[in-house]
C-alpha atoms as a PDB file:
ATOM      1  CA  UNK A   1       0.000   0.000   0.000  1.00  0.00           C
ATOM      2  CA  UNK A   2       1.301   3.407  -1.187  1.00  0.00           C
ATOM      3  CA  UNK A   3       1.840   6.353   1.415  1.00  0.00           C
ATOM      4  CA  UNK A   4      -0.644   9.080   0.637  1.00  0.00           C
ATOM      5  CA  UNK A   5      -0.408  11.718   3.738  1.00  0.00           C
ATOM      6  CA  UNK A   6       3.021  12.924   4.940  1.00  0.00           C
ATOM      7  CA  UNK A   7       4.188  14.416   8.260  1.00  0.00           C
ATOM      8  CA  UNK A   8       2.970  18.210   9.047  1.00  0.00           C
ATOM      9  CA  UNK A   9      -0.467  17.342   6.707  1.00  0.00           C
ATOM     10  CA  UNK A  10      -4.338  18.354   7.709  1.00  0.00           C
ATOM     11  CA  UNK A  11      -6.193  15.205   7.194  1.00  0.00           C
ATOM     12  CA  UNK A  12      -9.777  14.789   7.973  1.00  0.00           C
ATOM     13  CA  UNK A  13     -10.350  11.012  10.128  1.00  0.00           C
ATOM     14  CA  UNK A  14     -13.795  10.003   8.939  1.00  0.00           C
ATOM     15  CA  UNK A  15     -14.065   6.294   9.935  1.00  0.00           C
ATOM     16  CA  UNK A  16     -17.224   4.428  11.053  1.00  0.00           C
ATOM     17  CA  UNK A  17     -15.052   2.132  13.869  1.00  0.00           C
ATOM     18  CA  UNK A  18     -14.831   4.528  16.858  1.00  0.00           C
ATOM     19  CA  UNK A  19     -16.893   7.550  15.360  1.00  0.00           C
ATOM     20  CA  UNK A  20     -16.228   9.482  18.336  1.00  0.00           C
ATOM     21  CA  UNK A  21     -12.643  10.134  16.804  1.00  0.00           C
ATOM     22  CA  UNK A  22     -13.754  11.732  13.838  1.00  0.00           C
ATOM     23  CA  UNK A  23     -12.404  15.264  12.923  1.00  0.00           C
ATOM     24  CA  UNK A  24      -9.700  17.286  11.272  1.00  0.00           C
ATOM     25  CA  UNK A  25      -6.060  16.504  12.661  1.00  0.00           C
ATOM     26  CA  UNK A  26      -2.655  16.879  11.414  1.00  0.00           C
ATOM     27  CA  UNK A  27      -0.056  14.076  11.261  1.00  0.00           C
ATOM     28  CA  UNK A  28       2.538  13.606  13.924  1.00  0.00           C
ATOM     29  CA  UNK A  29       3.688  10.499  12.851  1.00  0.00           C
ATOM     30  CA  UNK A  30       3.491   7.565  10.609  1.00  0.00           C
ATOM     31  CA  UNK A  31       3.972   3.762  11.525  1.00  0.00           C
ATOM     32  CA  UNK A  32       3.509   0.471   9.563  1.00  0.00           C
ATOM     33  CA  UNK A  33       1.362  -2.438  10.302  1.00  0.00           C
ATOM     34  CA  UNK A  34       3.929  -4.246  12.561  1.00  0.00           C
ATOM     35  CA  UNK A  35       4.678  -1.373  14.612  1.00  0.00           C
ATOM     36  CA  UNK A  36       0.605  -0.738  14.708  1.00  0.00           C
ATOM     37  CA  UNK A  37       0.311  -4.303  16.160  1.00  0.00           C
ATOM     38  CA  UNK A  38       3.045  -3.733  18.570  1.00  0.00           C
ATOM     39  CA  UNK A  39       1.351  -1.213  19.842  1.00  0.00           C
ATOM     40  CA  UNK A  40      -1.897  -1.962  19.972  1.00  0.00           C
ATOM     41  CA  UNK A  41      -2.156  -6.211  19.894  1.00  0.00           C
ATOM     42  CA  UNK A  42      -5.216  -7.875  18.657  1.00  0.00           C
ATOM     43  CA  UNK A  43      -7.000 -10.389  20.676  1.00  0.00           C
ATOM     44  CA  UNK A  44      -7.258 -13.785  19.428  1.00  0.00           C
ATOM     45  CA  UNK A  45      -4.653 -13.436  17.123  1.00  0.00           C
ATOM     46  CA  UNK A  46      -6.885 -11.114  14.785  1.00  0.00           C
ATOM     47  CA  UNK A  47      -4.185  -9.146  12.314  1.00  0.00           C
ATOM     48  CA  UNK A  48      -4.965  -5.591  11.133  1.00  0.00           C
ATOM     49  CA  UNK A  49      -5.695  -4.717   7.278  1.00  0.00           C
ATOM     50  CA  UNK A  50      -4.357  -1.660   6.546  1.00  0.00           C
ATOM     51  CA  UNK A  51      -0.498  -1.273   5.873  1.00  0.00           C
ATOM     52  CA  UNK A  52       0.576   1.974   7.187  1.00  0.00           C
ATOM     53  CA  UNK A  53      -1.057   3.986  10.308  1.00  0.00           C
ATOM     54  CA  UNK A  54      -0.542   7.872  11.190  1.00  0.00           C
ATOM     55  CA  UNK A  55      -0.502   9.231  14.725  1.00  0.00           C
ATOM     56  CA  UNK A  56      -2.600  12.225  14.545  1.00  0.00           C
ATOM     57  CA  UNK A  57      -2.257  15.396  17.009  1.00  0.00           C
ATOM     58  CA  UNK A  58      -4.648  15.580  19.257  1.00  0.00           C
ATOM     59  CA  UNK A  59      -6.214  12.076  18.790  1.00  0.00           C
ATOM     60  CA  UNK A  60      -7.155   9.121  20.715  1.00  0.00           C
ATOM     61  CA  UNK A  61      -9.769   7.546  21.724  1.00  0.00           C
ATOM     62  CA  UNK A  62     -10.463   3.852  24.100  1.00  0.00           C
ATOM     63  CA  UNK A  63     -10.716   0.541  21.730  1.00  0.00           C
ATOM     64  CA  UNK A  64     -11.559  -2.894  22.735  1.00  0.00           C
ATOM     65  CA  UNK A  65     -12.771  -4.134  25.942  1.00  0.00           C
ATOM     66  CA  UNK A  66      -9.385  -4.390  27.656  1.00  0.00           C
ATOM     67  CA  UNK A  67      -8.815  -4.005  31.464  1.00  0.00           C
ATOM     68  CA  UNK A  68      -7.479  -0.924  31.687  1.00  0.00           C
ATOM     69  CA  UNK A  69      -8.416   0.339  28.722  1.00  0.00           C
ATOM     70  CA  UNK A  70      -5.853   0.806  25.438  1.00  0.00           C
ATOM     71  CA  UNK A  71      -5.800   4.023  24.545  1.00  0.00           C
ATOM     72  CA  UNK A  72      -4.885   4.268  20.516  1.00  0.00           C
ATOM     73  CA  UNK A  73      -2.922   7.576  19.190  1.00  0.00           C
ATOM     74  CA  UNK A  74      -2.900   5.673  15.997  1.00  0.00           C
ATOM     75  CA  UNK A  75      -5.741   5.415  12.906  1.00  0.00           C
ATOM     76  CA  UNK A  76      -5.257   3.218   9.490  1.00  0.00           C
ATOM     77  CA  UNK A  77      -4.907   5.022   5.970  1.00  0.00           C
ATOM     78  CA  UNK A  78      -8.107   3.989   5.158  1.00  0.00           C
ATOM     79  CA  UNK A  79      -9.925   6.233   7.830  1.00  0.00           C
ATOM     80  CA  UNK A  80      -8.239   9.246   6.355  1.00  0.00           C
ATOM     81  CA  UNK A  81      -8.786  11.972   3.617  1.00  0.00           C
ATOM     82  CA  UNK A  82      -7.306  14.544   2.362  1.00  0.00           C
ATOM     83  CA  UNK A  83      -8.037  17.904   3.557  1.00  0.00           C
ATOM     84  CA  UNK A  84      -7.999  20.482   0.560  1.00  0.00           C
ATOM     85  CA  UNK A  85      -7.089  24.536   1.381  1.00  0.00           C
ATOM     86  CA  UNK A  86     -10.021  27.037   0.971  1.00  0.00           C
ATOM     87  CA  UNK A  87      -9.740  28.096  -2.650  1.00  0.00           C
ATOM     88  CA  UNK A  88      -9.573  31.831  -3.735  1.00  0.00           C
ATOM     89  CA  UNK A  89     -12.970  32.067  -4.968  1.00  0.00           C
ATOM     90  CA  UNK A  90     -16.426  30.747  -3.871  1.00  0.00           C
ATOM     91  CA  UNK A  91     -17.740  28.352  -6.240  1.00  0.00           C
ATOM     92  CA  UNK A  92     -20.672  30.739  -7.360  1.00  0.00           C
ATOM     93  CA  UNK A  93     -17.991  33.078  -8.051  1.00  0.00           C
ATOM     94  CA  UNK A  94     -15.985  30.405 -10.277  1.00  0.00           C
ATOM     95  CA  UNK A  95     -18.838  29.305 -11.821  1.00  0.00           C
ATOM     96  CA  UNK A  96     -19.477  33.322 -13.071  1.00  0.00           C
ATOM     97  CA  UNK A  97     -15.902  33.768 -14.134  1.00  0.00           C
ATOM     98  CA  UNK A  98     -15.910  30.702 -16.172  1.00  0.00           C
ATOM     99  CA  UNK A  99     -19.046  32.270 -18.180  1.00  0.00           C
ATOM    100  CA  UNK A 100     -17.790  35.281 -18.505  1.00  0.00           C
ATOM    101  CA  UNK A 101     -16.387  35.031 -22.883  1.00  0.00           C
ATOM    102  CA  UNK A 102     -12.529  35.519 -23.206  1.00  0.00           C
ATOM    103  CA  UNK A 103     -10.835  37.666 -25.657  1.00  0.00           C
ATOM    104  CA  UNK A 104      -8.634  36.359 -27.805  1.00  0.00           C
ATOM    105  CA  UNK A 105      -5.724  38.024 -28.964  1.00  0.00           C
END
């Protein structure tokens, strides 16, 4: 699996395990799947899908039914997207310069 967010980025987490989680963080750090399950082990032997996990600023929240409690700083690729930068114009006003005929020279 190919590394799509880097170190420094916004990312928004929008996953449906642990919805509670969900928001816009930036990335701290970034692990792989071994160092995920070193971490954070799997009961029963269960092994994670995703390849490569981010530690996000800000984020954790309480997984499992462990006694105490394991606290993950840690979400998979797949719960993340990218966050794009306000643009220059509202799209109304796009969508009016784009109709607007150009002059060619």
């Amino acid at each position: 699996m190919k590394q799509l967010f880097s170190i420094n980025e916004s990312v928004i987490r929008q996953a449906q395990n642990y919805p509670e989680g969900n928001g816009i963080f930036t990335i701290t750090s970034i692990i792989t799947k071994q160092e995920y399950e070193d971490l954070y082990p799997s009961p029963f032997g269960w092994r994670h899908q995703d390849e490569i996990y981010y530690g996000l600023e800000g984020f954790s929240v309480e997984v499992g039914k462990h006694a105490p409690p394991l606290i993950c700083h840690h979400t998979a690729q797949g719960n993340l997207r990218k966050r794009h930068e306000r643009g220059e114009f509202s799209f109304d006003q796009l969508i009016n310069t784009l109709k607007v005929p150009q002059k060619v020279n």
